[in-house]
Protein backbone atom coordinates (compact mmCIF):
# COMPACT_ATOMS: atom_id res chain seq x y z
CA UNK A 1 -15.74 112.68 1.49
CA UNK A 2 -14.58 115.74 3.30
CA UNK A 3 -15.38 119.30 2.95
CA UNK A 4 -11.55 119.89 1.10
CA UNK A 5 -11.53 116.75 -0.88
CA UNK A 6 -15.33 117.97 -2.16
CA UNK A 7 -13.92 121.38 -3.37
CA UNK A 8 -10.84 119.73 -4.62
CA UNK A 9 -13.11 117.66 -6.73
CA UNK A 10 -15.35 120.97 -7.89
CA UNK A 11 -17.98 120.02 -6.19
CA UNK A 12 -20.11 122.61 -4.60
CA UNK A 13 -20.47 123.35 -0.82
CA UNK A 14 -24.03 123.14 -1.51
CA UNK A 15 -23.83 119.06 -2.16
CA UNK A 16 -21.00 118.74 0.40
CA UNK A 17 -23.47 120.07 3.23
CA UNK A 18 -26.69 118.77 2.10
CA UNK A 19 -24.59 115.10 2.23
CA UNK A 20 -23.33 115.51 5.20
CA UNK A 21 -25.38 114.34 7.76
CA UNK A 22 -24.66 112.93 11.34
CA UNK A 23 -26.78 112.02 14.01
CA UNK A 24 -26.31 111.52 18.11
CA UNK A 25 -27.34 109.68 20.95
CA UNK A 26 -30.90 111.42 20.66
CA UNK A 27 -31.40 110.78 17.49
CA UNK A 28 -30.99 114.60 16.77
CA UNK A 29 -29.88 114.73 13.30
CA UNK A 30 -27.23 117.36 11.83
CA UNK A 31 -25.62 118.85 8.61
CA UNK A 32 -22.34 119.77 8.05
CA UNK A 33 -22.21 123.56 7.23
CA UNK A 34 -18.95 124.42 5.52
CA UNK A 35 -16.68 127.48 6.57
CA UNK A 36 -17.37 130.49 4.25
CA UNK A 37 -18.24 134.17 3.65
CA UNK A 38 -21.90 135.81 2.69
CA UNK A 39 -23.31 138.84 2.34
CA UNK A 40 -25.20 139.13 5.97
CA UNK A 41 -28.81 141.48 5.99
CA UNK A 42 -30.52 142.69 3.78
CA UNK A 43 -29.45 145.28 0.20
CA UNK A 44 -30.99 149.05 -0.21
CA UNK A 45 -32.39 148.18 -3.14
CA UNK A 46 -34.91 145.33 -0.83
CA UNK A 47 -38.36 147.32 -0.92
CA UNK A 48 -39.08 144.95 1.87
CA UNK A 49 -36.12 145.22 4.19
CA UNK A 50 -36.49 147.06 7.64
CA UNK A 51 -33.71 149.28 9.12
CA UNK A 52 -32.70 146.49 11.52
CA UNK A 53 -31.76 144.11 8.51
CA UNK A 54 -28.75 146.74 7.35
CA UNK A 55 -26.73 147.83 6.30
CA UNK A 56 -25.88 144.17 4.43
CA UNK A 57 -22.58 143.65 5.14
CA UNK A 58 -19.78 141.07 4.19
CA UNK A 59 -18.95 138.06 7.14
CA UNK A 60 -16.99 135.52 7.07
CA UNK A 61 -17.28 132.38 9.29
CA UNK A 62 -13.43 130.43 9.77
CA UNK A 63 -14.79 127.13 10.99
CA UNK A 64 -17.20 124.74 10.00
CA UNK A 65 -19.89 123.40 12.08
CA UNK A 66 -22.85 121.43 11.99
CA UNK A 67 -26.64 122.51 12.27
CA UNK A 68 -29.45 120.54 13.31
CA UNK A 69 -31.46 119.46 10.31
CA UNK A 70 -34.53 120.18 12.13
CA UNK A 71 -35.93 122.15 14.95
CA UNK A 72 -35.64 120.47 18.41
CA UNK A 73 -38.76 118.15 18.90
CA UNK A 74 -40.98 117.62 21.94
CA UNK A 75 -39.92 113.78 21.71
CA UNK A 76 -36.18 115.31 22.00
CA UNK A 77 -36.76 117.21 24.84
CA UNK A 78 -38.18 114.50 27.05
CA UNK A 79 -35.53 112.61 25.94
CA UNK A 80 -33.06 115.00 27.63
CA UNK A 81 -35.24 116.84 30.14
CA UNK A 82 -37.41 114.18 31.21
CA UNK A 83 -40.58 116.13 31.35
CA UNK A 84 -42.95 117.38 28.68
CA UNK A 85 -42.00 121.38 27.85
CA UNK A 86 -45.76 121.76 27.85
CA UNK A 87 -45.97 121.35 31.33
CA UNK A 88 -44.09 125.35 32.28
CA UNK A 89 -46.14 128.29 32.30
CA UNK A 90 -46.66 130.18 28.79
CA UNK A 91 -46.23 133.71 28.50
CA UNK A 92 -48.47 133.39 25.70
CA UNK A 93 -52.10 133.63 26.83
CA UNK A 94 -53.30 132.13 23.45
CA UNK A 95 -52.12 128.20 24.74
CA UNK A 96 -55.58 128.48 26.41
CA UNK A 97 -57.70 128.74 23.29
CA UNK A 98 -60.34 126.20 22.91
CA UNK A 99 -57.98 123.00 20.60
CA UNK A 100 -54.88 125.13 20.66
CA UNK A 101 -52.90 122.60 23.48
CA UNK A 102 -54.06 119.53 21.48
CA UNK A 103 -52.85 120.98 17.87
CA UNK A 104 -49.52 121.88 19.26
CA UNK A 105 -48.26 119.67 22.63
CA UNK A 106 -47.29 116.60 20.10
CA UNK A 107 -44.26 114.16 19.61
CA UNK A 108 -43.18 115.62 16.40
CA UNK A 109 -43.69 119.28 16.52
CA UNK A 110 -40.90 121.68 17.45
CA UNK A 111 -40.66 122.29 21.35
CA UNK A 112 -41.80 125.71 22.00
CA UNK A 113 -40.05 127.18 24.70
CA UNK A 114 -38.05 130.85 26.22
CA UNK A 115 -34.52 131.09 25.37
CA UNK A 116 -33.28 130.32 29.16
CA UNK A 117 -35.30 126.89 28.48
CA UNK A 118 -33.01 126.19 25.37
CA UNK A 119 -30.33 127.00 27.35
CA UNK A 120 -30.77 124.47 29.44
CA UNK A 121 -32.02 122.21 27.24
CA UNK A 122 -28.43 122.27 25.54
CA UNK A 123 -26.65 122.07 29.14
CA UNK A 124 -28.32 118.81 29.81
CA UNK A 125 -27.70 117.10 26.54
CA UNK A 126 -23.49 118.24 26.63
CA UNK A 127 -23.84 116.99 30.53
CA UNK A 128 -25.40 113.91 28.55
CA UNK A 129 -22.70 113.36 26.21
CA UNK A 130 -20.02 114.28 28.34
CA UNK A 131 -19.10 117.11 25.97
CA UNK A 132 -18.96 120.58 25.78
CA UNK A 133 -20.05 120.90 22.08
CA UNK A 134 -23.62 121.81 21.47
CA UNK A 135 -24.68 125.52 22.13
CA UNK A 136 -27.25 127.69 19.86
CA UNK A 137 -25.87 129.36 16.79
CA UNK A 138 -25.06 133.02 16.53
CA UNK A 139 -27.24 135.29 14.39
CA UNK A 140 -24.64 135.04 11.77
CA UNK A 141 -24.25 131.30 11.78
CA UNK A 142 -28.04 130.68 11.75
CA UNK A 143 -28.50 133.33 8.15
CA UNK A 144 -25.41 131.49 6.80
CA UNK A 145 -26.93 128.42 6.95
CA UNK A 146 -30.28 129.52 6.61
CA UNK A 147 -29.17 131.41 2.98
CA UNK A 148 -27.46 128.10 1.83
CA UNK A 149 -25.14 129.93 -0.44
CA UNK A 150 -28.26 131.93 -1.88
CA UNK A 151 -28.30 135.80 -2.39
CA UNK A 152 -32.25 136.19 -2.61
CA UNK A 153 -35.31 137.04 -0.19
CA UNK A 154 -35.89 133.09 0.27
CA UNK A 155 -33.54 130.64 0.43
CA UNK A 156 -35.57 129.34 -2.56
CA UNK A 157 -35.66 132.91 -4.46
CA UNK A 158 -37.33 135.91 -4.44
CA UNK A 159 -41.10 135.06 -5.08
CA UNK A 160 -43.16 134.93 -2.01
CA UNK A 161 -45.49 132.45 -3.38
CA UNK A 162 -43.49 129.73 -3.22
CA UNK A 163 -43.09 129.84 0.32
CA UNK A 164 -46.21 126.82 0.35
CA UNK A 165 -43.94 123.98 -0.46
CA UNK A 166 -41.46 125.74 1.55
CA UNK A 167 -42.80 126.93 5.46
CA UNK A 168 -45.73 126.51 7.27
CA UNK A 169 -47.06 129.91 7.97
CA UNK A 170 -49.70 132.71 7.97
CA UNK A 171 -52.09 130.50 10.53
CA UNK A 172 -54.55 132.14 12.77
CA UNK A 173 -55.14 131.63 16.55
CA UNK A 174 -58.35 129.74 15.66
CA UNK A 175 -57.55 126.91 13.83
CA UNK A 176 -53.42 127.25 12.97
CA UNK A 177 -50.52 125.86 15.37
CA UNK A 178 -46.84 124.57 14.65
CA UNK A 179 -46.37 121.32 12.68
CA UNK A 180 -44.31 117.86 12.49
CA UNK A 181 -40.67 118.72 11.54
CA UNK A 182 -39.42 117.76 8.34
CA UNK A 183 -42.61 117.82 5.94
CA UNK A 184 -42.08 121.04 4.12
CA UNK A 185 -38.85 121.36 1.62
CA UNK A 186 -35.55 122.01 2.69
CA UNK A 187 -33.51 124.79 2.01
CA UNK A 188 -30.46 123.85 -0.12
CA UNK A 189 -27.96 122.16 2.18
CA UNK A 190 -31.04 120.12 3.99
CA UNK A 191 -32.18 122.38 6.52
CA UNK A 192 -35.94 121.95 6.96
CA UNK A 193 -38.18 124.62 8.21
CA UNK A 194 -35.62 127.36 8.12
CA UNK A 195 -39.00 129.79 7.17
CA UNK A 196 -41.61 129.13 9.39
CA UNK A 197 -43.41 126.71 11.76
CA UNK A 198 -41.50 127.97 14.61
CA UNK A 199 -39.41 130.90 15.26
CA UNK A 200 -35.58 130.13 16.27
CA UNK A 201 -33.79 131.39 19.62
CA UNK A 202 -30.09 132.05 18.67
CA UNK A 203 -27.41 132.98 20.93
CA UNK A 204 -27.31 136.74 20.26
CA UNK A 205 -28.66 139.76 22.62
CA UNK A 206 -30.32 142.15 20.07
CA UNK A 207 -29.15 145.07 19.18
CA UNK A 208 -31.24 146.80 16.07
CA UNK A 209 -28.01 148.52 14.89
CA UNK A 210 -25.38 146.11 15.32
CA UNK A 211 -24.95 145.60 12.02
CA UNK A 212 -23.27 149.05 11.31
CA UNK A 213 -20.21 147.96 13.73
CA UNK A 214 -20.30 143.74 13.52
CA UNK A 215 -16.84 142.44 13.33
CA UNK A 216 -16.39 141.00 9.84
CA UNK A 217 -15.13 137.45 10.89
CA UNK A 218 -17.10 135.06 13.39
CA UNK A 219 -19.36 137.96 15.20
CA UNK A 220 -20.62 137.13 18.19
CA UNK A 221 -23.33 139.77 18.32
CA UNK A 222 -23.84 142.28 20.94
CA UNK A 223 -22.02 142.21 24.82
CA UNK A 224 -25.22 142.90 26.29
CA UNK A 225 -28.88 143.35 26.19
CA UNK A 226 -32.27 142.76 27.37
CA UNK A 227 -33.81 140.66 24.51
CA UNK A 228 -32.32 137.61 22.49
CA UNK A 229 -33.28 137.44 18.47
CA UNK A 230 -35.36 134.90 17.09
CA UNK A 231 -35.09 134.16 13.22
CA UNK A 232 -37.16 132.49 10.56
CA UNK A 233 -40.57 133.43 10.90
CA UNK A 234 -43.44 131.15 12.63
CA UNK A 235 -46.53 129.37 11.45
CA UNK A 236 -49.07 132.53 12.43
CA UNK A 237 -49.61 135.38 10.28
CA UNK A 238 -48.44 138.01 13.37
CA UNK A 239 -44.67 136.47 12.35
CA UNK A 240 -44.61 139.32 10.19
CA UNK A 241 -41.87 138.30 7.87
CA UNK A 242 -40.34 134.79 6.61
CA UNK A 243 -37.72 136.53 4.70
CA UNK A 244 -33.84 134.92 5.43
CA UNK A 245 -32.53 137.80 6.90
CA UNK A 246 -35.41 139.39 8.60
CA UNK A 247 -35.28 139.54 12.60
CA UNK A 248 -36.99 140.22 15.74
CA UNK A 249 -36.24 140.11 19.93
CA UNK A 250 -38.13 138.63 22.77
CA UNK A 251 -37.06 138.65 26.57
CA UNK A 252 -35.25 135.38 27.11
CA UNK A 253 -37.87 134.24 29.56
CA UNK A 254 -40.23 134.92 27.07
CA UNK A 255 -42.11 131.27 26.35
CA UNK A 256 -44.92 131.45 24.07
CA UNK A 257 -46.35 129.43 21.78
CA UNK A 258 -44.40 129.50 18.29
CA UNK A 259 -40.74 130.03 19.44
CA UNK A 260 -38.36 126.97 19.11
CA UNK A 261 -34.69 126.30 18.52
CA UNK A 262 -32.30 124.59 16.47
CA UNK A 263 -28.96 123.66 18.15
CA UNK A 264 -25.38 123.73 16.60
CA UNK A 265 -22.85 121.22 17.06
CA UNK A 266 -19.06 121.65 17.06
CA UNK A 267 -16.97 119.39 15.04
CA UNK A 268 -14.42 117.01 16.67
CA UNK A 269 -11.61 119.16 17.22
């Protein structure tokens, strides 16, 4: 069923999105996220919010696209790159902690890498396919999807405790380190790991007060910059925040230890 026939039939973009999954040569799976508007950032009245979450303010996005259910695995990238991303330099010195390679450099588990690797990560798989249709999702299209047609903190509510069926997070250095994809719940149109386990690269340059002039309709973010924003939150406690709309930058050469992706496909035009 289509996204019009759905909402012809009342049925909610929630259950159109959530059932609409396709999958490529990969194996990379990915839900249809419906055209829409939200409220984007975070409201005043948000005890939590930081200044670089507002104002909220109203966007709409004209075309649908899909998301990747999951974050981009290791198994994924050596299916497109050929090599292991393990095998770069880390900018974060805490790879080298006694167990901290083993917990992490898995099959399964997101690939952790800089936003230049992603990058090229997503040239080589539309080389691949012989397509130009898979880039990183703007800031706007990753807390559309990411909200699920939700107005709280979560895309689950507003109650912090339930974030433990939801996101693996608030690990230490010691013992903590990202997880396999897919074994927390999804948000509500069958994202998994939208909070936590790793941060997500999106295409945006940062800018901490770009919401007070962001085009209303398919914003692209900033023209420049010197840092890209990451979203979601990450399985160690220094993430800070795992609320929807909260944000933060890193250089795009930046390649530590808890910053993935999630890569957005275009429909067939």
């Amino acid at each position: 069923m289509t996204v019009i026939a759905a909402f012809a039939c009342g049925l909610s973009a929630t259950a159109v999105a959530a059932d609409s999954v396709t999958t490529n040569s990969v194996g990379m799976q990915f839900v249809l996220i419906p055209a829409g508007s939200y409220r984007m950032g975070s409201p005043d009245s948000d005890g939590e919010a930081r200044a670089f979450e507002k104002p909220q303010h109203r966007v709409t996005l004209s075309r649908s696209f899909y998301l990747g259910r999951f974050e981009v695995t290791q198994a994924q990238w050596e299916a497109v790159m050929g090599s292991n991303p393990y095998t770069q330099d880390r900018s974060n010195p805490y790879y080298n902690l006694p167990g901290m390679a083993e917990r992490i450099t898995r099959p399964e588990h997101p690939a952790t890498v800089s936003w230049n690797d992603a990058e090229a990560f997503i040239a080589h798989l539309n080389a691949r396919e012989g397509q130009q249709r898979y880039r990183l999702p703007t800031e706007a299209e990753w807390e559309y999807a990411a909200r699920a047609g939700t107005t709280t903190i979560y895309s689950f509510g507003d109650d912090a405790r339930q974030l433990v069926p939801h996101a693996w997070f608030g690990e230490d250095f010691q013992r903590g380190g990202t997880h396999p994809v897919g074994q927390k719940a999804p948000n509500p149109w069958g994202l998994y790991d939208i909070h936590g386990n790793a941060w997500e690269w999106v295409q945006d340059w940062y800018d901490p007060n770009y919401y007070a002039r962001s085009p209303e309709v398919d914003p692209q973010g900033p023209d420049s910059g010197t840092k890209r924003v990451v979203r979601g939150g990450s399985w160690h406690v220094t993430a800070t925040s795992w609320r929807t709309a909260f944000r933060r930058d890193y250089e795009p050469d930046y390649r530590g230890i808890s910053i993935g992706f999630r890569v957005l496909m275009e429909p067939d035009r």
